[in-house]
Protein backbone atom coordinates (compact mmCIF):
# COMPACT_ATOMS: atom_id res chain seq x y z
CA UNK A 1 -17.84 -1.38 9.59
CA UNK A 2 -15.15 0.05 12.15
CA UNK A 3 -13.48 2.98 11.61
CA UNK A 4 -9.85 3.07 10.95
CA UNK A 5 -7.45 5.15 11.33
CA UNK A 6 -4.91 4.71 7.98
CA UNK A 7 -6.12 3.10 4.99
CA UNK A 8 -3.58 1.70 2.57
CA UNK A 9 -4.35 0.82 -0.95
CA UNK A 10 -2.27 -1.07 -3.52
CA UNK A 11 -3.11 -3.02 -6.97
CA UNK A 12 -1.99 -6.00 -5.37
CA UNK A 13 -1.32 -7.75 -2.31
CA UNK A 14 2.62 -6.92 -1.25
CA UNK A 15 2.35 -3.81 -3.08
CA UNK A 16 1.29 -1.76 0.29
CA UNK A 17 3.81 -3.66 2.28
CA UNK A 18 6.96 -3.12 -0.08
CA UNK A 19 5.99 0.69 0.41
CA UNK A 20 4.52 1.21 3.88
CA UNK A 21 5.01 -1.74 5.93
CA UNK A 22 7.16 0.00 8.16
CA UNK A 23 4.66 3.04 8.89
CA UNK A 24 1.54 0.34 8.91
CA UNK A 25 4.07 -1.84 12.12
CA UNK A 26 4.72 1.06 13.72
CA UNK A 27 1.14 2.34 13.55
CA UNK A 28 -0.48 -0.69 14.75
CA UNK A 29 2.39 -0.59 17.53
CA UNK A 30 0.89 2.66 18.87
CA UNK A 31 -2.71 0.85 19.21
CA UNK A 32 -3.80 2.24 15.77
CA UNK A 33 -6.05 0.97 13.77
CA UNK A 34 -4.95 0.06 10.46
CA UNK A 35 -6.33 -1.48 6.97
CA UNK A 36 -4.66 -2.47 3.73
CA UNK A 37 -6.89 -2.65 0.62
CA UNK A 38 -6.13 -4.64 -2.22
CA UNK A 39 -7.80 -4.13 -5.73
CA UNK A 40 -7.19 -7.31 -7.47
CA UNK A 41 -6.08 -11.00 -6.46
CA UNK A 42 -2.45 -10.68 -8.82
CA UNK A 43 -4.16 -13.81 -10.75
CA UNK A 44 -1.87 -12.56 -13.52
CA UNK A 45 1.43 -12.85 -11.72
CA UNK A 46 4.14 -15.11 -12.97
CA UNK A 47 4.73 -16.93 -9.92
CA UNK A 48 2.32 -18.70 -7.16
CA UNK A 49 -1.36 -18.57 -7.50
CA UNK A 50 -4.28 -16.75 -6.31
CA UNK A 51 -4.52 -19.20 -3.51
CA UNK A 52 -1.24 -19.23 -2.11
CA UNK A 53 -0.68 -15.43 -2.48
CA UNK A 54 -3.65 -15.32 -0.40
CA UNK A 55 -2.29 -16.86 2.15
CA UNK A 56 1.02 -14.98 2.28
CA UNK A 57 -1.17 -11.93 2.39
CA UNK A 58 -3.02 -13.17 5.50
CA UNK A 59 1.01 -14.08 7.42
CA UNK A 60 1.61 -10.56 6.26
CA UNK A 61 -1.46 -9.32 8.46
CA UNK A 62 -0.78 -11.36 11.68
CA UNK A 63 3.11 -9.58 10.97
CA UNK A 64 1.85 -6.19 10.78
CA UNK A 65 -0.71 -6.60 13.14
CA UNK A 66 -3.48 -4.94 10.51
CA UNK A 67 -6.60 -4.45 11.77
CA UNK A 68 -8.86 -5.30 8.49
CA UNK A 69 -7.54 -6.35 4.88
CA UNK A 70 -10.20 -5.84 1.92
CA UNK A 71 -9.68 -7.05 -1.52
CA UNK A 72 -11.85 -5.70 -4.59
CA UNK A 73 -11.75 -9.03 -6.86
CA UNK A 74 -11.26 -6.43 -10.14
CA UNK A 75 -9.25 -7.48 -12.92
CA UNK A 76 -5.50 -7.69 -12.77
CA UNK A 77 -3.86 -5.47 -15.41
CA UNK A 78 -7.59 -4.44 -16.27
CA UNK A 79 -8.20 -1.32 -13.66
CA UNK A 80 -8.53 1.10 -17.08
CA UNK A 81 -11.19 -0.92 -18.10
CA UNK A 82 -12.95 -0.84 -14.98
CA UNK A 83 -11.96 3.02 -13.53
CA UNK A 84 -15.89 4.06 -12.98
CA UNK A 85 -16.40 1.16 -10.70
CA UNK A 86 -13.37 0.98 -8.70
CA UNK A 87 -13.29 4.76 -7.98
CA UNK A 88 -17.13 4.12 -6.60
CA UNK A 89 -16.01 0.76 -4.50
CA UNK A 90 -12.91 2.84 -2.89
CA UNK A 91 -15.54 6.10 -2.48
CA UNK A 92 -17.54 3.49 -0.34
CA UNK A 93 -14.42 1.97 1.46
CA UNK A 94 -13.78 5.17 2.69
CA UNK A 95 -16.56 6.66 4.01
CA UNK A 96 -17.71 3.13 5.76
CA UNK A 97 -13.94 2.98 7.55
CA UNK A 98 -13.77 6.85 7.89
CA UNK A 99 -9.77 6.95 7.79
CA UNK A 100 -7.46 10.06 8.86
CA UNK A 101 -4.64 9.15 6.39
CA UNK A 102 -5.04 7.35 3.03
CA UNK A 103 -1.77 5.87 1.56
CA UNK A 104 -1.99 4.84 -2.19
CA UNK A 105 1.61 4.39 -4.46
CA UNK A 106 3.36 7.06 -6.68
CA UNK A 107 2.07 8.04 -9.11
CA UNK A 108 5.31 6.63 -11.86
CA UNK A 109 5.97 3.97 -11.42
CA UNK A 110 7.24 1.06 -14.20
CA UNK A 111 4.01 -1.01 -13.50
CA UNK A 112 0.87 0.17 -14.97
CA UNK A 113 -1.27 -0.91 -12.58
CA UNK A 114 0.17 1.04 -9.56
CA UNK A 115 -0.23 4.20 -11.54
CA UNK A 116 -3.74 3.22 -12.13
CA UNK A 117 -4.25 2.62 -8.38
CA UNK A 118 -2.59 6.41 -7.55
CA UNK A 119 -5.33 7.93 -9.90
CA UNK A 120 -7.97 6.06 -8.90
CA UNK A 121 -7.32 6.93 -4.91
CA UNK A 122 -6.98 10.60 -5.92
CA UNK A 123 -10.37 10.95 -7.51
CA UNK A 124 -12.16 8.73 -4.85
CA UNK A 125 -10.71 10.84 -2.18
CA UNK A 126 -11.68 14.02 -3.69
CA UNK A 127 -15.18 12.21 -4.26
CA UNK A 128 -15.68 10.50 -0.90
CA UNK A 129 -15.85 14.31 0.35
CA UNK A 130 -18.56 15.28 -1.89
CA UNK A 131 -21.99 15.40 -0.28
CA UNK A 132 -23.92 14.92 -3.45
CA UNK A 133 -21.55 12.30 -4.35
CA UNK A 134 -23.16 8.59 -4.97
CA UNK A 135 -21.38 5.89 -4.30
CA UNK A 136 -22.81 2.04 -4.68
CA UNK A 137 -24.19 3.01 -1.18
CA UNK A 138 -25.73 5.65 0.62
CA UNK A 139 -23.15 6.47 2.90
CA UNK A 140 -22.13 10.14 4.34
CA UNK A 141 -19.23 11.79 2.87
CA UNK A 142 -15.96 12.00 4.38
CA UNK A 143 -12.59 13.16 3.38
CA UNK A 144 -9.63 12.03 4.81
CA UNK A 145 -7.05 14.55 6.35
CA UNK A 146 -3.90 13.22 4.88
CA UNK A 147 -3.52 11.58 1.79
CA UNK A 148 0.22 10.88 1.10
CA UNK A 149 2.44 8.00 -1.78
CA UNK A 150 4.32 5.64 -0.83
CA UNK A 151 6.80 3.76 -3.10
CA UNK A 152 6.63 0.65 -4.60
CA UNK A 153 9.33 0.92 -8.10
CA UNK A 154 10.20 4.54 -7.93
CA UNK A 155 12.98 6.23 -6.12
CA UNK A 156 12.21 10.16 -5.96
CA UNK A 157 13.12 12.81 -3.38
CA UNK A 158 10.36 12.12 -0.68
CA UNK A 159 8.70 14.87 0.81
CA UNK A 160 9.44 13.28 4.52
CA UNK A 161 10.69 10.10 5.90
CA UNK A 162 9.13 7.96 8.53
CA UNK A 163 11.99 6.39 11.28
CA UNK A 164 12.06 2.41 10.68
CA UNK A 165 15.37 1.81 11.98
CA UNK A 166 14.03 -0.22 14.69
CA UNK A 167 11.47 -2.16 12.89
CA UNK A 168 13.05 -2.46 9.64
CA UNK A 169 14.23 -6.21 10.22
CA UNK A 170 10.13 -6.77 11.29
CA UNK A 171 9.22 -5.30 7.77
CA UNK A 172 11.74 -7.39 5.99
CA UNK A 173 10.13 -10.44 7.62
CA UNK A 174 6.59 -8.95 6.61
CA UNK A 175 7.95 -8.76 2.82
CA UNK A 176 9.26 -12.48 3.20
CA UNK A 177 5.30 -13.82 3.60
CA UNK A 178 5.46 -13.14 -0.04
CA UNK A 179 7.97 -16.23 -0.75
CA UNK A 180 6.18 -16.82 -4.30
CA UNK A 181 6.96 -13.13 -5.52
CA UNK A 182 10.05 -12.69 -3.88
CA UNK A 183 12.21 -16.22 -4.03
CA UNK A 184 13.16 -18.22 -6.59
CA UNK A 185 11.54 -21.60 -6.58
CA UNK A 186 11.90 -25.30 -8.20
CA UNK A 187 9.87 -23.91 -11.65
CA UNK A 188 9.45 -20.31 -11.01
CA UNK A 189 10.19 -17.65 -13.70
CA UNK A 190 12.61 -15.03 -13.20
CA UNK A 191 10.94 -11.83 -12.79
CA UNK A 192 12.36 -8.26 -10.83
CA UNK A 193 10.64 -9.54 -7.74
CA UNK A 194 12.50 -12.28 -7.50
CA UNK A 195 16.03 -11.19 -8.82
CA UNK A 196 17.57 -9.10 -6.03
CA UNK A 197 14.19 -6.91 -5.43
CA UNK A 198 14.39 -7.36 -1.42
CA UNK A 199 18.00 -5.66 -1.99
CA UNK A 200 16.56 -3.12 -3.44
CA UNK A 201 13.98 -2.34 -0.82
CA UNK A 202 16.83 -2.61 1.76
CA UNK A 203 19.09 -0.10 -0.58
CA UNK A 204 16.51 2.58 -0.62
CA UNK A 205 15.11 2.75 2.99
CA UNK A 206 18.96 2.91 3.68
CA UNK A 207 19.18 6.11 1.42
CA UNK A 208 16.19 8.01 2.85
CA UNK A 209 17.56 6.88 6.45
CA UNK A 210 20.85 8.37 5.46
CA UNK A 211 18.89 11.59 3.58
CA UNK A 212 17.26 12.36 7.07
CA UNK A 213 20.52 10.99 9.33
CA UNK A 214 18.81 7.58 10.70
CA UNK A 215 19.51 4.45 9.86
CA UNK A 216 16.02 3.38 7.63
CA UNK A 217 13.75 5.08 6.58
CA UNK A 218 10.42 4.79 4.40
CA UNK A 219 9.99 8.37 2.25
CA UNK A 220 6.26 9.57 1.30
CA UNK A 221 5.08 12.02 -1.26
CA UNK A 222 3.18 14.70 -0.02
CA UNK A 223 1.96 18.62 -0.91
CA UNK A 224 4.01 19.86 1.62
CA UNK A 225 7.89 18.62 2.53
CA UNK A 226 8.28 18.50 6.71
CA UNK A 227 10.14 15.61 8.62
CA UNK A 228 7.52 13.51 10.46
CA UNK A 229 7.89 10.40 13.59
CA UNK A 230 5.01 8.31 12.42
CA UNK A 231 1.64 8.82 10.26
C-alpha cells in the first residue's frame, strides 16, 4: 500500500468532505497525496441507499482528486459496539499508508457517530506509534506528525484556518456529489442535510474567512493555535 501524505477519516462518506474538502482540493492541487477513510456505508441514512451513496462518494473523489478512498463496512450507528476492532483496523490503516497529518471530526458534535469516530482516531493514533502495539497485522509502528479536527456540526473557535477562497465554489461542487443527503427529492424525508445544510457550510467557512480577514475559510482544532496556508 502507498504511502500518503493526509489521511482523513469520517463515520460516513460526505462527512470528511463537509469538513475538509477544501484542505483535501488544495492538497491534491500541490501534487499531494491524499486518502479519505470511511468507517461505515451510512446504510442507516434516511435518504438514498448504500449503492447510490457509493457512487456519489466515488464523483466526490474524481472532484477532489483523492488519491485512495477506504471504507471499513462497520455498523452504522454501531461504532460503540465495535470500538476494539475499529481502533485495530484504523491502527493498520495507518501504519500501511504512513500519513504526516491525520484529520478525524470534533470531538461534539450533535451526531453520535462522529464523536465516536474522534475517539476512535485519537487512540489509534496514539497506538499506531506503539512498537509493541498489535494490530490485525504485523506492520511497523508509525505516528503521524499532525493530527488536527475538522468540523462537520459544530461551530467552535478554530485553532487556525486554512485559505479556500479560491476553491471554495470547487468544494461546494464536491458537497453536491452527495445529491441524496443534501437535496430534496420526489419521496425523500426531510432531514438537516437536506433543509438548508449547504447554507450552513457556506455561512461558517464565511465566518472563519472573515475571523482570519479572507474570504473562506475551513477552521481546524489543534493543541496549538497558529494561522497556517495549507496542511
Amino acid at each position: 500500500m502507498e504511502k500518503l501524505d493526509i489521511l482523513a477519516i469520517g463515520a460516513h462518506p460526505d462527512d470528511v468532505e463537509i469538513g475538509a474538502a477544501g484542505a483535501l482540493l488544495r492538497a491534491a492541487k500541490e501534487g499531494k497525496r491524499t486518502g479519505i477513510l470511511d468507517l461505515t456505508y451510512a446504510e442507516l441514512s434516511s435518504n438514498g441507499t448504500v449503492e447510490r451513496r457509493q457512487g456519489e462518494a466515488r464523483a466526490a473523489d474524481e472532484l477532489l482528486g483523492l488519491t485512495k478512498r477506504y471504507n471499513f463496512g462497520l455498523p452504522d450507528r454501531g461504532l460503540e459496539n465495535v470500538r476494539d476492532e475499529a481502533i485495530r483496523r484504523v491502527v493498520d490503516l495507518i501504519r500501511q499508508t504512513r500519513p504526516d497529518v491525520v484529520l478525524a471530526p470534533y470531538w461534539q458534535d450533535r451526531h453520535p457517530d462522529h464523536e465516536s469516530v474522534s475517539r476512535i482516531v485519537k487512540e489509534a493514533i496514539f497506538n499506531a506509534g506503539i512498537h509493541k502495539y498489535q494490530g490485525y497485522e504485523e506492520l511497523a509502528a508509525h505516528r503521524p506528525s499532525r493530527f488536527y479536527y475538522y468540523f462537520i456540526n459544530s461551530t467552535v473557535t478554530p485553532s487556525f484556518v486554512i485559505d479556500i477562497s479560491d476553491i471554495y465554489l470547487e468544494k461546494m461542487d464536491v458537497l453536491r456529489c452527495y445529491r441524496s443527503q443534501f437535496e430534496r427529492e420526489q419521496g425523500s424525508v426531510v432531514t438537516p442535510l437536506n433543509n438548508g445544510y449547504l447554507e450552513m457550510v457556506e455561512y461558517r467557512e464565511r465566518l472563519f474567512g472573515q475571523q482570519a480577514g479572507i474570504m473562506y475559510g475551513e477552521g481546524y482544532v489543534s493543541a496549538a493555535l497558529f494561522v497556517a496556508n495549507g496542511l
